[in-house]
Protein backbone atom coordinates (compact mmCIF):
# COMPACT_ATOMS: atom_id res chain seq x y z
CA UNK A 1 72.15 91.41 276.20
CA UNK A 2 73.65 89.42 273.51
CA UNK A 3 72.77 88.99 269.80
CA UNK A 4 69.97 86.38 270.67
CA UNK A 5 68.28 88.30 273.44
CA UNK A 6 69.34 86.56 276.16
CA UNK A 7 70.68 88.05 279.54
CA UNK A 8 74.60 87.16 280.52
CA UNK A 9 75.71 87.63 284.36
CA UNK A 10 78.88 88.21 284.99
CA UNK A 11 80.71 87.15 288.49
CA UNK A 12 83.67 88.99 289.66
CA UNK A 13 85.64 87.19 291.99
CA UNK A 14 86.84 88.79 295.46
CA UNK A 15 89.94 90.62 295.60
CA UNK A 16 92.42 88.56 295.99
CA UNK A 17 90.85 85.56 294.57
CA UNK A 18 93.39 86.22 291.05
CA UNK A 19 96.65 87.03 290.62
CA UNK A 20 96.60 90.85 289.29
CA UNK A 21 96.69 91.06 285.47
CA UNK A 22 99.74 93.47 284.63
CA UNK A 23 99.62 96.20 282.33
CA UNK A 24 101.22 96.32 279.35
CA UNK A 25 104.77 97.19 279.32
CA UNK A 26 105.17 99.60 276.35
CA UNK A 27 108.88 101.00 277.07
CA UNK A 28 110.35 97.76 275.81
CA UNK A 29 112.74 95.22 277.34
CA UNK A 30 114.99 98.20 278.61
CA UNK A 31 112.82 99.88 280.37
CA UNK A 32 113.91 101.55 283.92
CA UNK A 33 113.46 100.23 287.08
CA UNK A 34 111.36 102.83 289.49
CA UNK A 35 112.03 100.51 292.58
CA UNK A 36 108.25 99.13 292.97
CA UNK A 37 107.39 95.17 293.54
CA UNK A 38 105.69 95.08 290.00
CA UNK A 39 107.62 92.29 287.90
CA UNK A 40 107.83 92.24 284.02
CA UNK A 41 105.86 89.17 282.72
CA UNK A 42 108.03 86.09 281.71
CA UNK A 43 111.27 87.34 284.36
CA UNK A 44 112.05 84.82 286.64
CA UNK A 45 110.12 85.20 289.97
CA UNK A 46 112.19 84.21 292.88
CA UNK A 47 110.37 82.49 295.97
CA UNK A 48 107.75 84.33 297.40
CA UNK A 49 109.52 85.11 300.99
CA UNK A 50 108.05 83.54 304.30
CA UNK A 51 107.06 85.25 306.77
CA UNK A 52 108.45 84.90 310.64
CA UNK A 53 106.71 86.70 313.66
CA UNK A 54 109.79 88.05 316.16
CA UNK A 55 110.23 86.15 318.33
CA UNK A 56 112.82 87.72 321.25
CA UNK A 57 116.09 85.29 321.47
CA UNK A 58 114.86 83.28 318.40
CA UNK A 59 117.22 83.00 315.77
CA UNK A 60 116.43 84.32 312.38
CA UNK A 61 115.23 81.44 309.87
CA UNK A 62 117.59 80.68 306.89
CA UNK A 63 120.25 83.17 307.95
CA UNK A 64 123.83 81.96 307.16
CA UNK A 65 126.42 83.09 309.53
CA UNK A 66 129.99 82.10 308.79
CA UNK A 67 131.55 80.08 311.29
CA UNK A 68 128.78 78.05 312.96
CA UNK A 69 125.08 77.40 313.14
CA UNK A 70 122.90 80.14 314.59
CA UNK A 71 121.97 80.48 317.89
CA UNK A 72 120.09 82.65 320.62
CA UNK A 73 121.28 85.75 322.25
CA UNK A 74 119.85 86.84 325.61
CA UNK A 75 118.22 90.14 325.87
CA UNK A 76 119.97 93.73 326.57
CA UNK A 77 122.54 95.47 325.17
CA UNK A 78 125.51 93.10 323.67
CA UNK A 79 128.90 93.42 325.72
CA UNK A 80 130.90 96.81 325.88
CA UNK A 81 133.55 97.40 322.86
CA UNK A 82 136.24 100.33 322.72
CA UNK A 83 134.04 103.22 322.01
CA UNK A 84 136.30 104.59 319.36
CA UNK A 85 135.80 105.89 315.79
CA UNK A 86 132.24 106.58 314.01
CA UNK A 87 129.27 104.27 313.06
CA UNK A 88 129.02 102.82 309.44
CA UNK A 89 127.10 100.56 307.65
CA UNK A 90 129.22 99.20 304.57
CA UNK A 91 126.59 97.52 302.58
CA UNK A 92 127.34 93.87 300.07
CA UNK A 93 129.09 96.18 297.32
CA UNK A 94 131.17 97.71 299.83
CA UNK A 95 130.27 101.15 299.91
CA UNK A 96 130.70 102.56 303.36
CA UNK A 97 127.84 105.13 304.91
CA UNK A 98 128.51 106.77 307.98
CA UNK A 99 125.57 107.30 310.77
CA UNK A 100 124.66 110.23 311.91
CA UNK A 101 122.49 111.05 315.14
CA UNK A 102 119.68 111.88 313.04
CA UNK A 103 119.99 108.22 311.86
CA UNK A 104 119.55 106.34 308.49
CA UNK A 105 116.38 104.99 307.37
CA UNK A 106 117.10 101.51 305.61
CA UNK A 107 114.56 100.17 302.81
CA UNK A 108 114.02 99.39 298.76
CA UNK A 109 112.37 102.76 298.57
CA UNK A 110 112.93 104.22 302.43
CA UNK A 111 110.61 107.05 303.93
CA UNK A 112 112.12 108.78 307.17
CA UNK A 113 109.01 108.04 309.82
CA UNK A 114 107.70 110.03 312.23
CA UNK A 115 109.28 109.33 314.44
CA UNK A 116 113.07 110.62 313.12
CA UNK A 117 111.81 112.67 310.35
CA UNK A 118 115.50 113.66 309.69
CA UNK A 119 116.91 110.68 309.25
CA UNK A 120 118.70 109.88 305.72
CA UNK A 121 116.95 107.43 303.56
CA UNK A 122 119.24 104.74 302.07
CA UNK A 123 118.12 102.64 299.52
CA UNK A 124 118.83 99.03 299.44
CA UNK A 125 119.27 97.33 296.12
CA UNK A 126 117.34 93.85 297.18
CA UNK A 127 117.10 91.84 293.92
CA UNK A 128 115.13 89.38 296.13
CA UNK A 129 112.68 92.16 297.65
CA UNK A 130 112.79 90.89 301.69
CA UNK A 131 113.59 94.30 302.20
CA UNK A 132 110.67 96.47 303.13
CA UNK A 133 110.15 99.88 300.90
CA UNK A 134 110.96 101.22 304.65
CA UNK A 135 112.47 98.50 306.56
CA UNK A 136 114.61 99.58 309.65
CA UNK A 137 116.24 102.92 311.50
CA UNK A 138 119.85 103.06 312.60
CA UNK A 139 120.54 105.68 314.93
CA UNK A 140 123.67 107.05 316.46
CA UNK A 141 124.08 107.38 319.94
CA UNK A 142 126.73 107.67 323.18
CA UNK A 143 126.05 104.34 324.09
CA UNK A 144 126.13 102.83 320.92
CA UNK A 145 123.95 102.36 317.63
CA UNK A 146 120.17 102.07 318.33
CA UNK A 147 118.20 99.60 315.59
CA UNK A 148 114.69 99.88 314.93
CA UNK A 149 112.43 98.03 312.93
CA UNK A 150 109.83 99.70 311.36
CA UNK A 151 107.16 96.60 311.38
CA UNK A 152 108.91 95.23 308.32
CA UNK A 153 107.20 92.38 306.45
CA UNK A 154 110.46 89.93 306.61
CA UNK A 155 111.98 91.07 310.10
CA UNK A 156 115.10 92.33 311.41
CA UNK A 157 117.88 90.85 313.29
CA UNK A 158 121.64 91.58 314.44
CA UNK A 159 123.77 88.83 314.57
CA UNK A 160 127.52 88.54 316.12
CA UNK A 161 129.70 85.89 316.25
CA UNK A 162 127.58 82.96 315.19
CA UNK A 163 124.07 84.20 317.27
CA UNK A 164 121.29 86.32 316.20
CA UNK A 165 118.75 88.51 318.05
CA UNK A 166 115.46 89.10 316.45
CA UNK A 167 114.87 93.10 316.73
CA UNK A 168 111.37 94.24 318.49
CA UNK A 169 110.96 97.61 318.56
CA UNK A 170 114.37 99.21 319.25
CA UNK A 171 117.44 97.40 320.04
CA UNK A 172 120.90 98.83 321.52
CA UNK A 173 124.32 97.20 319.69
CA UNK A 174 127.85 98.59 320.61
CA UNK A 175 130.21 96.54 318.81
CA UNK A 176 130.67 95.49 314.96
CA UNK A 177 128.16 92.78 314.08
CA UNK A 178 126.04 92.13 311.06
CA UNK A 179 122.61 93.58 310.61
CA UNK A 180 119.85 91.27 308.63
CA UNK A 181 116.62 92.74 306.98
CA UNK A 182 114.92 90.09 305.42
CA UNK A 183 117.29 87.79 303.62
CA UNK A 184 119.48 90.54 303.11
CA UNK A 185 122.74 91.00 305.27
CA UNK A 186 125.33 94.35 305.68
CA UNK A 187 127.79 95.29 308.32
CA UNK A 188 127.63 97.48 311.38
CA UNK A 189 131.34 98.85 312.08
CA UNK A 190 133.29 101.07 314.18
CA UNK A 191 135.73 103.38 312.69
């Protein structure tokens, strides 16, 4: 009731409906960053990323591959390369991390599934956040390196020498190439 006796309703919209209200940041402008999607209020917000269903062959919206415009590869494994040396993924600051048969879970905040509950999470620093908190699995194999997405919100693809695959599910890769989650690109390499 208020002071004149009357009756006020309230309506609370649907989830949803408004953007969240975010708590108050009481830490200051130097406060640390745990890794999560929440945003401090008046940072810059990039682009809110779009969203494209895999499609097999399709190539992978807005990725820039040096050399040429992106095209379709056809399905199975890519051709045969010298099967020397050891599997690594050197990520954008060049840091090199080898992959072991247990494989390497890739995300912002990665969480081995399941299904390879040993494999190593690596984080992925994704300024942009296309990156899912657990995105893709790498695994090591005889016949090459085995990617997996893990449903990710923004896709996966391998691309190699101008054309991209879309990953679905798992897909086989035996030669150096680059591997895309989201918008954000790093190297599989031999050796």
């Amino acid at each position: 009731m208020t002071d004149d006796g009357k009756k006020r309703m309230l309506i609370t919209p649907p989830p949803g409906l408004l953007p969240p209200i975010p708590a108050p940041d009481d830490r200051g402008s130097d406060g640390v960053n745990t890794g999560s999607a929440t945003r401090r209020i008046g940072a810059p917000q990039p682009p809110a990323p779009a969203f494209f269903p895999a499609v097999p062959g399709a190539p992978v919206p807005g990725a820039a591959v040096p050399g040429g415009p992106v095209a379709s590869v056809p399905e199975g494994p890519m051709p045969a390369a010298p099967a020397t040396g050891d599997w690594q993924l050197v990520l954008p600051d060049g840091s090199r991390h080898l992959v072991p048969q247990t494989g390497i879970v890739l995300g912002r905040n990665p969480v081995a599934p399941r299904a390879w509950p040993e494999a190593a999470p690596l984080a992925l620093d994704d300024p942009a956040k296309t990156v899912s908190k657990s995105h893709a699995v790498v695994v090591a194999g005889e016949d090459g390196l085995t990617v997996i997405d893990l449903r990710s919100t923004n896709g996966t693809a391998v691309v190699h020498e101008g054309a991209s695959r879309i990953v679905t599910g798992e897909t086989l890769v035996d030669r150096d190439l680059t591997l895309v989650l989201g918008s954000f690109a790093l190297t599989v390499a031999r050796g």
